[in-house]
N, C-alpha and C. Protein backbone atom coordinates (compact mmCIF):
# COMPACT_ATOMS: atom_id res chain seq x y z
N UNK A 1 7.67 -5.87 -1.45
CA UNK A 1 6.27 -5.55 -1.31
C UNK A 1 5.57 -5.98 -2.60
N UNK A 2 4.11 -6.21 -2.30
CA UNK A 2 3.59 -7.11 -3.58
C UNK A 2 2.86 -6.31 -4.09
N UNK A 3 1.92 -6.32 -5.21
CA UNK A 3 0.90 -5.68 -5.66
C UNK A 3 -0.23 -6.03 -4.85
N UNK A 4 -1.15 -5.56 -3.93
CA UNK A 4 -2.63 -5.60 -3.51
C UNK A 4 -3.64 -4.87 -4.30
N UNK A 5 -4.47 -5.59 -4.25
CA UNK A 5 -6.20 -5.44 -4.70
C UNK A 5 -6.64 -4.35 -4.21
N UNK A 6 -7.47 -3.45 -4.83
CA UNK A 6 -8.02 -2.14 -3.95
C UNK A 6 -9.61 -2.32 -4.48
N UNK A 7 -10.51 -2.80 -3.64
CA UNK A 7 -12.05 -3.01 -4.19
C UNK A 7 -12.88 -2.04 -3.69
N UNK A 8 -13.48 -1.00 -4.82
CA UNK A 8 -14.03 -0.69 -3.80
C UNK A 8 -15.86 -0.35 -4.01
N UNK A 9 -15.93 -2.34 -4.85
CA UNK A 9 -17.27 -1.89 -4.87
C UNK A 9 -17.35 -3.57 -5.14
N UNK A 10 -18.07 -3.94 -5.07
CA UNK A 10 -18.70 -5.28 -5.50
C UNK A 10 -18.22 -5.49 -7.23
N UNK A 11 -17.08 -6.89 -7.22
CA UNK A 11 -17.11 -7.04 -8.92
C UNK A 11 -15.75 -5.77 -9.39
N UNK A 12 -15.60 -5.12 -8.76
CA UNK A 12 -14.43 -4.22 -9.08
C UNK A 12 -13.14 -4.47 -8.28
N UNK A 13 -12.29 -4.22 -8.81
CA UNK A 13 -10.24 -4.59 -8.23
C UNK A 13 -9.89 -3.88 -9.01
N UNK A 14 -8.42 -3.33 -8.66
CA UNK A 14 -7.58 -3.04 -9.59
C UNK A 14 -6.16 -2.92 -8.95
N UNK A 15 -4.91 -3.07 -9.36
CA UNK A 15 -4.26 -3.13 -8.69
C UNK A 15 -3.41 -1.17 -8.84
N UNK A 16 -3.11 -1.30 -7.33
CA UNK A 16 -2.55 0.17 -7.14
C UNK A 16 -0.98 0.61 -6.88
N UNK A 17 -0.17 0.78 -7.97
CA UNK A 17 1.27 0.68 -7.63
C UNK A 17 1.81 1.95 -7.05
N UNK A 18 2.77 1.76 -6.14
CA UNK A 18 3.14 3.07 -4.77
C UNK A 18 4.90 2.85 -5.50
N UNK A 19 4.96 4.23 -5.73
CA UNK A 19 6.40 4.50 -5.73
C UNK A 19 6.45 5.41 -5.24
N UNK A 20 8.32 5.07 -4.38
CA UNK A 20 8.86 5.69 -3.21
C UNK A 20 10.10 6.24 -3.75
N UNK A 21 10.02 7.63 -3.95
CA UNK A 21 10.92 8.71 -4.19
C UNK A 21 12.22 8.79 -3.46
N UNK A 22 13.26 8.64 -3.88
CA UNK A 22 14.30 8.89 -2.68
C UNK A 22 14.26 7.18 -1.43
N UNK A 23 15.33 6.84 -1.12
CA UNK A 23 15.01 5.97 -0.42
C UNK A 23 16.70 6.28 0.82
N UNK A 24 16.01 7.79 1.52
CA UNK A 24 16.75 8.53 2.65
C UNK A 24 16.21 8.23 3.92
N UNK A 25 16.62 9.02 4.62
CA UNK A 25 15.82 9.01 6.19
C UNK A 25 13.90 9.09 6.12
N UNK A 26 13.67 9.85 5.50
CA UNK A 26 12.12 9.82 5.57
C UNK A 26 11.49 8.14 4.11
N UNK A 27 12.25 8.40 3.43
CA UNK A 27 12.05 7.36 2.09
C UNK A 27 12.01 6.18 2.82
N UNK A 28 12.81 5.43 3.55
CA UNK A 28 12.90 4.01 3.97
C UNK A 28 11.75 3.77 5.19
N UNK A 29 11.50 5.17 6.23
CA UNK A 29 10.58 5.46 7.04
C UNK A 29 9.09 5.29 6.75
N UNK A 30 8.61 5.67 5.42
CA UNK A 30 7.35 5.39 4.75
C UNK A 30 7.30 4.43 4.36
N UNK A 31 8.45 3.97 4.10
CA UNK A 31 8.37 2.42 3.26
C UNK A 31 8.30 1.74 4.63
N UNK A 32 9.07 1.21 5.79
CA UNK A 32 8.36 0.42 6.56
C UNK A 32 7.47 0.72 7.03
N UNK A 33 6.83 1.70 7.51
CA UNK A 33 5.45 2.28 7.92
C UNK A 33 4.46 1.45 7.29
N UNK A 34 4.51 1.15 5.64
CA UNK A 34 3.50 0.95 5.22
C UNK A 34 3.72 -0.62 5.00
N UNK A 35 4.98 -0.72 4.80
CA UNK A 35 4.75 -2.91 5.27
C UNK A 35 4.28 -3.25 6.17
N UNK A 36 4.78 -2.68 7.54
CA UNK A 36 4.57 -2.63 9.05
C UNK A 36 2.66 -2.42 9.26
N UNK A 37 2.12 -1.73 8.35
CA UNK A 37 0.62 -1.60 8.33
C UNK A 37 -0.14 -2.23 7.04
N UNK A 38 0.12 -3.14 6.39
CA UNK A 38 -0.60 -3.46 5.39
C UNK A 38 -1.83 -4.13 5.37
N UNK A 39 -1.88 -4.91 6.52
CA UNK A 39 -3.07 -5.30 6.93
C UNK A 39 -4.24 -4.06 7.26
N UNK A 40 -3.64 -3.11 8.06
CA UNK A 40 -4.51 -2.05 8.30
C UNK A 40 -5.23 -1.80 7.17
N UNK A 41 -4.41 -1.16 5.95
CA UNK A 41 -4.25 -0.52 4.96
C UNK A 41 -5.38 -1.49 4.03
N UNK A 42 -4.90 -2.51 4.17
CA UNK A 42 -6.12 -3.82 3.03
C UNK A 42 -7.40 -3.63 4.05
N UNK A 43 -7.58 -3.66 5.07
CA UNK A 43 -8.82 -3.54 6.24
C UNK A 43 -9.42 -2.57 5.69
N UNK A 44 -9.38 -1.35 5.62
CA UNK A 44 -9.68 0.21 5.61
C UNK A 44 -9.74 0.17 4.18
N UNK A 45 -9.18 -0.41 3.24
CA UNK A 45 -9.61 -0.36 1.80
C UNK A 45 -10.74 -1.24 1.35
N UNK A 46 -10.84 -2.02 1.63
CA UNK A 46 -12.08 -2.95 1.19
C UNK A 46 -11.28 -4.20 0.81
């Protein structure tokens, strides 16, 4: 997974790093959840 842009104004970015605690039954579950939706996730952020 890469670093994405989070804008959330005209002229502003910054990048937002996600760490994943544990990588068990729920740990690997959030983690594809959120590859599996990243487009959503960049949509809904700006």
């Amino acid at each position: 997974m890469t670093p994405t842009t989070f804008n959330p104004g005209k002229g502003a970015g910054s990048t937002v790093g996600i760490a994943i605690l544990g990588y068990g039954t729920v740990g690997s579950q959030v983690l594809r959840l959120m590859v599996e939706n990243a487009d959503e996730f960049a949509h809904r952020t700006g």
